[in-house]
C-alpha atoms as a PDB file:
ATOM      1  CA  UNK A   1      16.891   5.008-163.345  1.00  0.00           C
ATOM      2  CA  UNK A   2      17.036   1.163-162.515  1.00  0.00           C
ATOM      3  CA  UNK A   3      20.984  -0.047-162.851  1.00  0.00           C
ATOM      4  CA  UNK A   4      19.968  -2.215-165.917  1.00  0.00           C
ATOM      5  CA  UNK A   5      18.546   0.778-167.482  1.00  0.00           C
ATOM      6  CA  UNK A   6      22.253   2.501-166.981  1.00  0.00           C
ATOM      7  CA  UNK A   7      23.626  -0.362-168.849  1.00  0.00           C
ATOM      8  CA  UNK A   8      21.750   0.126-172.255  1.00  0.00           C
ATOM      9  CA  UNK A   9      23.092   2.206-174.900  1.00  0.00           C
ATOM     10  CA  UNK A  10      21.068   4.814-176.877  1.00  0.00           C
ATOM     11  CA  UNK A  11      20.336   2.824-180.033  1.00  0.00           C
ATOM     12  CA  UNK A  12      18.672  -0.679-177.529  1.00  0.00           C
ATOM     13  CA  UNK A  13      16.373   2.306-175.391  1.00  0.00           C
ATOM     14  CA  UNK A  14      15.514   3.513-178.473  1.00  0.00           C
ATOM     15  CA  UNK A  15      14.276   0.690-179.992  1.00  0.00           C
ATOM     16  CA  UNK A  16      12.657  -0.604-177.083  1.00  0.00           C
ATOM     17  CA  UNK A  17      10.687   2.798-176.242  1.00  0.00           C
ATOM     18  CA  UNK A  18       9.844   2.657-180.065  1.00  0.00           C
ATOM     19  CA  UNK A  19       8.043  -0.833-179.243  1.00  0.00           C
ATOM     20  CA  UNK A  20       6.269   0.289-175.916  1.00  0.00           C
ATOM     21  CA  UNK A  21       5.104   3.331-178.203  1.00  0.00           C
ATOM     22  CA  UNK A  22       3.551   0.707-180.738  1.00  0.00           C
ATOM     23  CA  UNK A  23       2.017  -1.827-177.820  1.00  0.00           C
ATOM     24  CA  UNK A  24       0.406   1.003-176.286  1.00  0.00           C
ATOM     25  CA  UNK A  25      -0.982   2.590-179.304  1.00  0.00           C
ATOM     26  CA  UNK A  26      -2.186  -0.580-180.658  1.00  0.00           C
ATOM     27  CA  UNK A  27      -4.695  -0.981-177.272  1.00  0.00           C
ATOM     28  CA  UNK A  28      -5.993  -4.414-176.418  1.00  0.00           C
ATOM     29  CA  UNK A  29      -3.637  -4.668-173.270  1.00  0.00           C
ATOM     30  CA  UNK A  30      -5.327  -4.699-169.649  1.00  0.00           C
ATOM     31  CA  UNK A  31      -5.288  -1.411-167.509  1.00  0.00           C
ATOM     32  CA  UNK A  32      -2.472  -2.913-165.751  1.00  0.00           C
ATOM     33  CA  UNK A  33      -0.347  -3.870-168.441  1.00  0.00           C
ATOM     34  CA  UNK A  34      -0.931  -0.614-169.920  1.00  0.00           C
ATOM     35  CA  UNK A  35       0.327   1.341-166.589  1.00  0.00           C
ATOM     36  CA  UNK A  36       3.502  -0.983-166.456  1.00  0.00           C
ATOM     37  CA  UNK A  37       4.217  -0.086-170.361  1.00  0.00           C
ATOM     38  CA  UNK A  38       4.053   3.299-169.587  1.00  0.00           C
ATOM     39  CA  UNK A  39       6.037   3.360-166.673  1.00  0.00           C
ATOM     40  CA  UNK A  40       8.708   1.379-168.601  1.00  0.00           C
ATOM     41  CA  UNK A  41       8.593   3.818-171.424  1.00  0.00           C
ATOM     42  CA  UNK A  42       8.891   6.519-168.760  1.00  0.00           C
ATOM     43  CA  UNK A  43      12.483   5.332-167.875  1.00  0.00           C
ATOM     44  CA  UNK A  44      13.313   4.573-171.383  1.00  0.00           C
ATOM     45  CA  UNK A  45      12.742   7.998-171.811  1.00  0.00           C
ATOM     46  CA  UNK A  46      14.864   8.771-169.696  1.00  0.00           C
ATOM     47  CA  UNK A  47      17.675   6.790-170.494  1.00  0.00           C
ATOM     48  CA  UNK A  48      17.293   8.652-173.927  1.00  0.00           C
ATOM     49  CA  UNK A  49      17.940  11.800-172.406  1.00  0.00           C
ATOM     50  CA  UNK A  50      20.438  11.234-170.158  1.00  0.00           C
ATOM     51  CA  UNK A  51      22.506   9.987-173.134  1.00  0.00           C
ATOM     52  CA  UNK A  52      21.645  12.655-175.892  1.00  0.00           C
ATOM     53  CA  UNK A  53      22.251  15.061-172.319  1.00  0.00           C
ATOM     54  CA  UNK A  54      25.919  13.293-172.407  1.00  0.00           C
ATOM     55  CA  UNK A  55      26.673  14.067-176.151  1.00  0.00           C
ATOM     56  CA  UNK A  56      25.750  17.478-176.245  1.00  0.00           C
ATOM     57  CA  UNK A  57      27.736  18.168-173.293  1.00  0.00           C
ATOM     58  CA  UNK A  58      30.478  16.591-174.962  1.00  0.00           C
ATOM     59  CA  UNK A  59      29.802  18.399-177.970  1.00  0.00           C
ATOM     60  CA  UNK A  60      30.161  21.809-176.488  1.00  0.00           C
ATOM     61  CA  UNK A  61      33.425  20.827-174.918  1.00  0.00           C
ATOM     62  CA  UNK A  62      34.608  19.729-178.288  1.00  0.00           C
ATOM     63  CA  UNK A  63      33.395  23.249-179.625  1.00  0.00           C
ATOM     64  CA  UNK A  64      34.449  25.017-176.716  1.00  0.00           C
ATOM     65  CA  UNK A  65      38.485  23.847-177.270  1.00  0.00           C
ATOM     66  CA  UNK A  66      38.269  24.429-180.492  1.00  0.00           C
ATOM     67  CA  UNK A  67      36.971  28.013-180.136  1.00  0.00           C
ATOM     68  CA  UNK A  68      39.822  28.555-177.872  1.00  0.00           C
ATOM     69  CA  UNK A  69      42.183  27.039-179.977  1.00  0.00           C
ATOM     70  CA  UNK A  70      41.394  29.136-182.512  1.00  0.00           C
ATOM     71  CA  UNK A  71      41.834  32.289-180.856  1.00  0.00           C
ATOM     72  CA  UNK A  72      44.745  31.318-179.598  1.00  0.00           C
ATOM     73  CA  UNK A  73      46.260  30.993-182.814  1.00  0.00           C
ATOM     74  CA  UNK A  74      44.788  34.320-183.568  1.00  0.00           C
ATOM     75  CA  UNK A  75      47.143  36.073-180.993  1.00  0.00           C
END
């Protein structure tokens, strides 16, 4: 992942992947341009995952305490 790429929240990657989806489905670019589109939607992609990777992991923490909370109340 490029160190720009890092910098972008969800929501921006989102949107832009959303807009390399539409230029590439749409055609009319050059083999070249097409390649570079994909490749940019490739990291995109990624950026995607590495942040929906980030909230589930905090979600499961979050779940995790509680679950332990919880039985420790039990005792």
């Amino acid at each position: 992942m490029a160190e720009t790429d890092t910098a972008l929240g969800y929501e921006q990657a989102r949107d832009e992947l959303i807009e390399v989806v539409r230029k590439l489905e749409a055609g009319g670019t050059s083999l070249e341009d097409s390649l570079a589109l994909w490749e940019r939607g490739e990291e995109l992609a990624k950026v995607c995952r590495h942040w929906l990777e980030g909230a589930r992991a905090r979600l499961d923490s979050a779940l995790a305490a509680r679950e332990a909370a919880e039985g420790a109340d039990e005792e």
